[in-house]
N, C-alpha and C. Protein backbone atom coordinates (compact mmCIF):
# COMPACT_ATOMS: atom_id res chain seq x y z
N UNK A 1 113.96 79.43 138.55
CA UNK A 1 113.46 80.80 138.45
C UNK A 1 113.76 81.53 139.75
N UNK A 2 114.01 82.80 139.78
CA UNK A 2 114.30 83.65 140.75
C UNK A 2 113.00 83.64 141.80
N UNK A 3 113.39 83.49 142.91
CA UNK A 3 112.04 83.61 144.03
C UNK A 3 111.30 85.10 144.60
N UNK A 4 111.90 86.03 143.41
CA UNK A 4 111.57 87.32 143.57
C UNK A 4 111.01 87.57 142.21
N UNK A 5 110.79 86.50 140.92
CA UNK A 5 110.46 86.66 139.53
C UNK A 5 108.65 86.52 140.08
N UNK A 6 107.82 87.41 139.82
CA UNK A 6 106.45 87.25 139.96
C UNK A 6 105.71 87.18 138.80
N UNK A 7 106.28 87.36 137.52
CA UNK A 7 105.53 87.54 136.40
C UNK A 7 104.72 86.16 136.03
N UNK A 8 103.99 85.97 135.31
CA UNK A 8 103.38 84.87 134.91
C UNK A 8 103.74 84.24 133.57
N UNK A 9 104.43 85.05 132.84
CA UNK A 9 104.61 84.42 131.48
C UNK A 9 105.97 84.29 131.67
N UNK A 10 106.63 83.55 130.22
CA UNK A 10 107.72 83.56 129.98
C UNK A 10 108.07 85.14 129.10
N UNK A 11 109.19 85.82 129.29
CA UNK A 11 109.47 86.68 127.96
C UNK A 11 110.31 86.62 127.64
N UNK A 12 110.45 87.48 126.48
CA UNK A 12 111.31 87.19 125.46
C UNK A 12 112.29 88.40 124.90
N UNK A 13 113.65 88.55 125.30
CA UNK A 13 114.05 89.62 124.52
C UNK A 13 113.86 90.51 123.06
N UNK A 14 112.81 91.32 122.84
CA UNK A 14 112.78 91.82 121.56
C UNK A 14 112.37 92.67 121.41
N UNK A 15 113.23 93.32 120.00
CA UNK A 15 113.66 95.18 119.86
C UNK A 15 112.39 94.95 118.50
N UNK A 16 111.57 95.42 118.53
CA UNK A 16 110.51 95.47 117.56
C UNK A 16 110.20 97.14 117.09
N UNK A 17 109.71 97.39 116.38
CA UNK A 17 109.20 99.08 115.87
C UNK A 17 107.83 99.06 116.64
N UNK A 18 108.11 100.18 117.69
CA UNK A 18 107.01 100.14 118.47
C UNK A 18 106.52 101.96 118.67
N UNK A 19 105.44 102.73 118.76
CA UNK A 19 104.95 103.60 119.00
C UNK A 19 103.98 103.87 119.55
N UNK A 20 104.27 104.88 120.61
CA UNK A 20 102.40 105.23 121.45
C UNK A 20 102.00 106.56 120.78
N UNK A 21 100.76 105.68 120.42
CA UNK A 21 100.02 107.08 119.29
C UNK A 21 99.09 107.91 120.38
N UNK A 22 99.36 109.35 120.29
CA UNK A 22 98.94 110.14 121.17
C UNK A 22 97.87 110.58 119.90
N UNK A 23 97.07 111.58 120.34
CA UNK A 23 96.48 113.12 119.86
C UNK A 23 97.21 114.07 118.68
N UNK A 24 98.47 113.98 119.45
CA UNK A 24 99.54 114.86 118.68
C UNK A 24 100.23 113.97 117.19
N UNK A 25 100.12 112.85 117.23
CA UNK A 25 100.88 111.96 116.78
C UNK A 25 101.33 110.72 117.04
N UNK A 26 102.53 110.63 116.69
CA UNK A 26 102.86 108.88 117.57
C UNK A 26 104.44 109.24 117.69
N UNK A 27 104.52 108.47 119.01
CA UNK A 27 106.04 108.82 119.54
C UNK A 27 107.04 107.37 119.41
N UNK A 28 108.11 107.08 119.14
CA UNK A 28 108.56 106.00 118.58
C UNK A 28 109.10 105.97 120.35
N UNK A 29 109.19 104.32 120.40
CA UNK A 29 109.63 104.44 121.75
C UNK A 29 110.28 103.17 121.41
N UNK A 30 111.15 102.26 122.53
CA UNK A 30 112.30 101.30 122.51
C UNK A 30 111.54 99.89 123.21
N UNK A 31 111.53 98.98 122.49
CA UNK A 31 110.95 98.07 122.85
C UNK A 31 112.49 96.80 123.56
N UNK A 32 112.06 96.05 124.44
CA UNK A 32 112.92 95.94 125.26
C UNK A 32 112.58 94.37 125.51
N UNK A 33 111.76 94.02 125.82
CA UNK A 33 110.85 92.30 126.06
C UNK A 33 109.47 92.58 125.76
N UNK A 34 108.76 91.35 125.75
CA UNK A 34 107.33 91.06 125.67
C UNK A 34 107.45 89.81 125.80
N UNK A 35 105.89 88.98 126.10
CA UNK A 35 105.61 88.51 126.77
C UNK A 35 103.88 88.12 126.05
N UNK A 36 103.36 87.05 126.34
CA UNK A 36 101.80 87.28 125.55
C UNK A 36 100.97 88.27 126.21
N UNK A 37 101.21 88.92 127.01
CA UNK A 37 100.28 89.68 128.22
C UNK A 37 100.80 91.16 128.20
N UNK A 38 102.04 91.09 127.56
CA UNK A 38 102.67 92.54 128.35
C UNK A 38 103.61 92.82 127.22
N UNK A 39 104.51 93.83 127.52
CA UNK A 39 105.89 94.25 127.06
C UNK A 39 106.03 95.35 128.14
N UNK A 40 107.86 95.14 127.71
CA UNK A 40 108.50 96.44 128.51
C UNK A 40 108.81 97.58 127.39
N UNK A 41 108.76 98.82 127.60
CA UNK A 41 109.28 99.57 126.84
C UNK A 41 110.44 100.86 127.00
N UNK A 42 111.34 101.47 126.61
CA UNK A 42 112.17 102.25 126.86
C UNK A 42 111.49 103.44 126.78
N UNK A 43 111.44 104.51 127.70
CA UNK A 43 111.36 105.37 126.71
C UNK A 43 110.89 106.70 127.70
N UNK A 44 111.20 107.67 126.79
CA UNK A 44 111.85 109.33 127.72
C UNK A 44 111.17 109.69 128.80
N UNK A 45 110.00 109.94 128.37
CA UNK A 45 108.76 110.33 129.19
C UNK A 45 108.00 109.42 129.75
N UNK A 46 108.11 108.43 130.93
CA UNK A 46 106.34 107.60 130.56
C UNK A 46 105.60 107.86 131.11
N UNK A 47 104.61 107.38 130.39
CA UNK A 47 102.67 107.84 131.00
C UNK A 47 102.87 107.11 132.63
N UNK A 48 101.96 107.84 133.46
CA UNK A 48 101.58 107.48 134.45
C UNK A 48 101.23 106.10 134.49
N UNK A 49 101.41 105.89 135.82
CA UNK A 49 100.85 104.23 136.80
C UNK A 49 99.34 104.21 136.14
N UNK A 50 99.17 103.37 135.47
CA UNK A 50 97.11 102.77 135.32
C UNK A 50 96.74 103.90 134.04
N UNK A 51 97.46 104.39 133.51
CA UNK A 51 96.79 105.03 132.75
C UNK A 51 97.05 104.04 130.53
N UNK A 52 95.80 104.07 130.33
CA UNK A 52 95.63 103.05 129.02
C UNK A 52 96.73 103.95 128.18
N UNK A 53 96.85 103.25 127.84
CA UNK A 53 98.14 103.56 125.82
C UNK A 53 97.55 103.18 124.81
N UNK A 54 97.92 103.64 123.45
CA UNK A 54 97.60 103.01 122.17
C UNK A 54 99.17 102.66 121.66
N UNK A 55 99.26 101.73 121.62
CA UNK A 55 100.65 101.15 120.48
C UNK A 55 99.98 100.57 118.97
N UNK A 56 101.10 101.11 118.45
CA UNK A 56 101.07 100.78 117.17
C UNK A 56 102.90 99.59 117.04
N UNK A 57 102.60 98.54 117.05
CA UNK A 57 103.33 97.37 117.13
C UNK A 57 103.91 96.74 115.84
N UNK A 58 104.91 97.00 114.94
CA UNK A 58 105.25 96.09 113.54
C UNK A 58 106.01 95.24 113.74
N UNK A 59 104.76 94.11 113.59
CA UNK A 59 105.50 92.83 112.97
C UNK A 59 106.39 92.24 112.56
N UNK A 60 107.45 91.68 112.17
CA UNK A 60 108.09 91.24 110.96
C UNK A 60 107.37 90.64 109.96
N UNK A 61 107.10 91.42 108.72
CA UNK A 61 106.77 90.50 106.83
C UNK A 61 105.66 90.28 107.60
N UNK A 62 104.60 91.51 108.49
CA UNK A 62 102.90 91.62 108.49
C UNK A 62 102.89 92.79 108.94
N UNK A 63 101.11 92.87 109.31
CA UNK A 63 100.88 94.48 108.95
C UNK A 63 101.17 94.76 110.50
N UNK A 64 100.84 96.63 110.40
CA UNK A 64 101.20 96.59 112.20
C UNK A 64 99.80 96.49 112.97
N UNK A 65 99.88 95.98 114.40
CA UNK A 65 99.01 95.83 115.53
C UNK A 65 98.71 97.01 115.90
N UNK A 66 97.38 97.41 116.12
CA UNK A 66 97.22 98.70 116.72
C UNK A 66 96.50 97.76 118.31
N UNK A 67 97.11 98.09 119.61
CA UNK A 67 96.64 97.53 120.48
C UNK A 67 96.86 98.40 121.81
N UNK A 68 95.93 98.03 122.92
CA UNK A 68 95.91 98.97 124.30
C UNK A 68 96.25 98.06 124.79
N UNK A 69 97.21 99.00 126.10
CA UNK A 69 97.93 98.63 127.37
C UNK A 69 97.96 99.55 128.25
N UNK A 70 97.75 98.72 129.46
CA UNK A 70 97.81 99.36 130.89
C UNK A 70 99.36 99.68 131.29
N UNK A 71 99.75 101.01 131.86
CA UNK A 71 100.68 100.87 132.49
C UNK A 71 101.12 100.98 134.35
N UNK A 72 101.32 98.86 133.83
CA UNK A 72 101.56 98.39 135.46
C UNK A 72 103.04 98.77 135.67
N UNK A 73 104.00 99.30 135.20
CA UNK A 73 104.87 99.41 136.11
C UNK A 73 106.36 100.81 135.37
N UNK A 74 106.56 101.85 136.27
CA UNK A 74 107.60 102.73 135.86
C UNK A 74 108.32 102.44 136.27
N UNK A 75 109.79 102.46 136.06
CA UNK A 75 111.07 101.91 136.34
C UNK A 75 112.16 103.23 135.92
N UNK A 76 112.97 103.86 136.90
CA UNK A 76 113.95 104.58 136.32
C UNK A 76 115.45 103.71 136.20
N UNK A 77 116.08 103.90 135.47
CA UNK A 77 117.22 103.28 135.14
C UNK A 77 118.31 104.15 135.46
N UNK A 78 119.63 103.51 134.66
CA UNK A 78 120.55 104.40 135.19
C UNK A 78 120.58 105.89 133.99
N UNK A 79 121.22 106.79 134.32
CA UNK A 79 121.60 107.60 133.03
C UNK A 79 120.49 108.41 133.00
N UNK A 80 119.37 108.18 134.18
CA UNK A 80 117.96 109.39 133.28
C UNK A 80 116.57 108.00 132.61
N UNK A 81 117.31 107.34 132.10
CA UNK A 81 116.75 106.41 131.03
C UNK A 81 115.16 106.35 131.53
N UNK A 82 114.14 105.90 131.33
CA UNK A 82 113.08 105.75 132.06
C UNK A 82 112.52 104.47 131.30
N UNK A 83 111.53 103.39 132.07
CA UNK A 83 111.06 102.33 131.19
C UNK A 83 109.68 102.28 132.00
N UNK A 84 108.74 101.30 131.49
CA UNK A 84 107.60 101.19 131.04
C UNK A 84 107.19 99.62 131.73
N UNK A 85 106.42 99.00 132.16
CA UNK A 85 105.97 97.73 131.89
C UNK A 85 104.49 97.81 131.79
N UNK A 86 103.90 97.51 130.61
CA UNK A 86 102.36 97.56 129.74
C UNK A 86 101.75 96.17 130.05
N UNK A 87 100.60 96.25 130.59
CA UNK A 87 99.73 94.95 130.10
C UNK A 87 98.93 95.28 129.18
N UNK A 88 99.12 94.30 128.34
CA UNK A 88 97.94 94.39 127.14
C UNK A 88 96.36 94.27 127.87
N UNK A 89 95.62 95.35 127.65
CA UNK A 89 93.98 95.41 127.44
C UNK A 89 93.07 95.29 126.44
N UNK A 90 92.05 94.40 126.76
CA UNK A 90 91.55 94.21 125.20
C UNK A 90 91.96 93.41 124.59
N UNK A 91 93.03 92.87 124.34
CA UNK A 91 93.61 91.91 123.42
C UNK A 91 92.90 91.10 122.35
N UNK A 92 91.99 91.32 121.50
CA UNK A 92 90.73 90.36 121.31
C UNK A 92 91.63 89.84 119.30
N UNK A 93 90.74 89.45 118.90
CA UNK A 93 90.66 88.44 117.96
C UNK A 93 92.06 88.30 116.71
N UNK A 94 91.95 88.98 115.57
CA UNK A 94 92.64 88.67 114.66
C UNK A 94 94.40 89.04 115.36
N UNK A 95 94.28 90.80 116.38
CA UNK A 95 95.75 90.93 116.83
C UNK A 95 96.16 90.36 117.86
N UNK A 96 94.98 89.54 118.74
CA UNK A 96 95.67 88.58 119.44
C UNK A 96 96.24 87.43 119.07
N UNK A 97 95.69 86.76 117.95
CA UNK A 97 95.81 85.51 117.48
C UNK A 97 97.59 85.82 116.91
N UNK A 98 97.90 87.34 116.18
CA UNK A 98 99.04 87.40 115.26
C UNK A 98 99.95 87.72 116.82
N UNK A 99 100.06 88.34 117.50
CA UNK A 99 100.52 88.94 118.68
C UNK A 99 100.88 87.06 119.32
N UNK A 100 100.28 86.12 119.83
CA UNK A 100 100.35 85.35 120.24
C UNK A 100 101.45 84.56 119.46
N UNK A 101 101.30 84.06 118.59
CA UNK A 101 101.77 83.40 117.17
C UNK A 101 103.31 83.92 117.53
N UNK A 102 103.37 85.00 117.20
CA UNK A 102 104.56 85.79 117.24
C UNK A 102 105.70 85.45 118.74
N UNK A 103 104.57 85.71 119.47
CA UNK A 103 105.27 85.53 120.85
C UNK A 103 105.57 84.18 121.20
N UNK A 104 104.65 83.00 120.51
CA UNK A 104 105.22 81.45 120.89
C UNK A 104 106.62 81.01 120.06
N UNK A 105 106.66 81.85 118.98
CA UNK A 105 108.13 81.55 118.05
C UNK A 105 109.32 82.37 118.27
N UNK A 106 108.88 83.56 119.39
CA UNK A 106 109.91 84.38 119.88
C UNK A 106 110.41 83.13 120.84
N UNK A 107 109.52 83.09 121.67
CA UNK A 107 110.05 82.16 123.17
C UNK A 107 110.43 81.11 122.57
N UNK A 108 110.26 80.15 121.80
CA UNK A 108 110.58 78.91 121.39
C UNK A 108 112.34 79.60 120.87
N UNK A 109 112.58 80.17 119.96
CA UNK A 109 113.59 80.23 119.53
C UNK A 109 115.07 81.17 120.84
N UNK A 110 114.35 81.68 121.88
CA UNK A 110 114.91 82.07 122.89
C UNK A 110 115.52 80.73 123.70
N UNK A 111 114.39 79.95 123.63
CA UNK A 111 114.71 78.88 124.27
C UNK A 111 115.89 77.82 124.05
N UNK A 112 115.85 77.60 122.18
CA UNK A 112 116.23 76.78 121.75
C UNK A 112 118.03 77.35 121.80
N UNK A 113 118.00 78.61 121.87
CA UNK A 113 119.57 79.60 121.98
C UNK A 113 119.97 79.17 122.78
N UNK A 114 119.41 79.11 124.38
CA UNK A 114 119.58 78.78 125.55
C UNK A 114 120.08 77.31 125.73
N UNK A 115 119.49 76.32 125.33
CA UNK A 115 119.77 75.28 125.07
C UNK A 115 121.16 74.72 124.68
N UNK A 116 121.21 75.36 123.59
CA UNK A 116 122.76 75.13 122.34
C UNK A 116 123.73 75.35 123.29
């Protein structure tokens, strides 16, 4: 591992249907990695350093996650692009259990690529 990698989990590359539901609506934004704790996300505008989100998260063949995240980290890219890094807040029972699930068969099958 890189001696500059500080994260705590493993993640996992994945483009999922992801949206932060505002007041106004919900804005579709670019999902990029996750992680059991976190995800990164793409996307035009982002909310301020520490301020909570609502995502609305779909699954594959289940329903979608409605879940809060902190945002620990803004990142500008090249091109304008802007990104996101969210910790999940709250995380509690039935969408952690599906959220988790999800994320041990992402990483397992990341892994097993890596491997081959």
């Amino acid at each position: 591992m890189d001696s500059r990698e500080r994260r705590r989990d493993v993640r996992a590359r994945i483009a999922l249907p992801v949206s932060i539901v505002r007041r106004g609506g919900e804005e579709p934004v670019e999902m990029l990695d996750a992680s059991y704790r976190g995800l990164f996300l793409r996307i035009a505008s982002p909310p301020p350093l520490r301020e909570l989100v609502k995502l609305r998260v779909t699954l594959p063949g289940k329903r979608d996650l409605e879940m809060h995240a902190v945002v620990v980290r803004v990142v500008g890219e090249r091109h304008g692009e802007m990104g996101v890094g969210l910790r999940f807040f709250a995380l509690n029972g039935n969408e952690r259990a599906e959220w988790e699930s999800f994320i041990h068969d992402a990483v397992a099958k990341a892994a097993s690529a890596r491997a081959a």
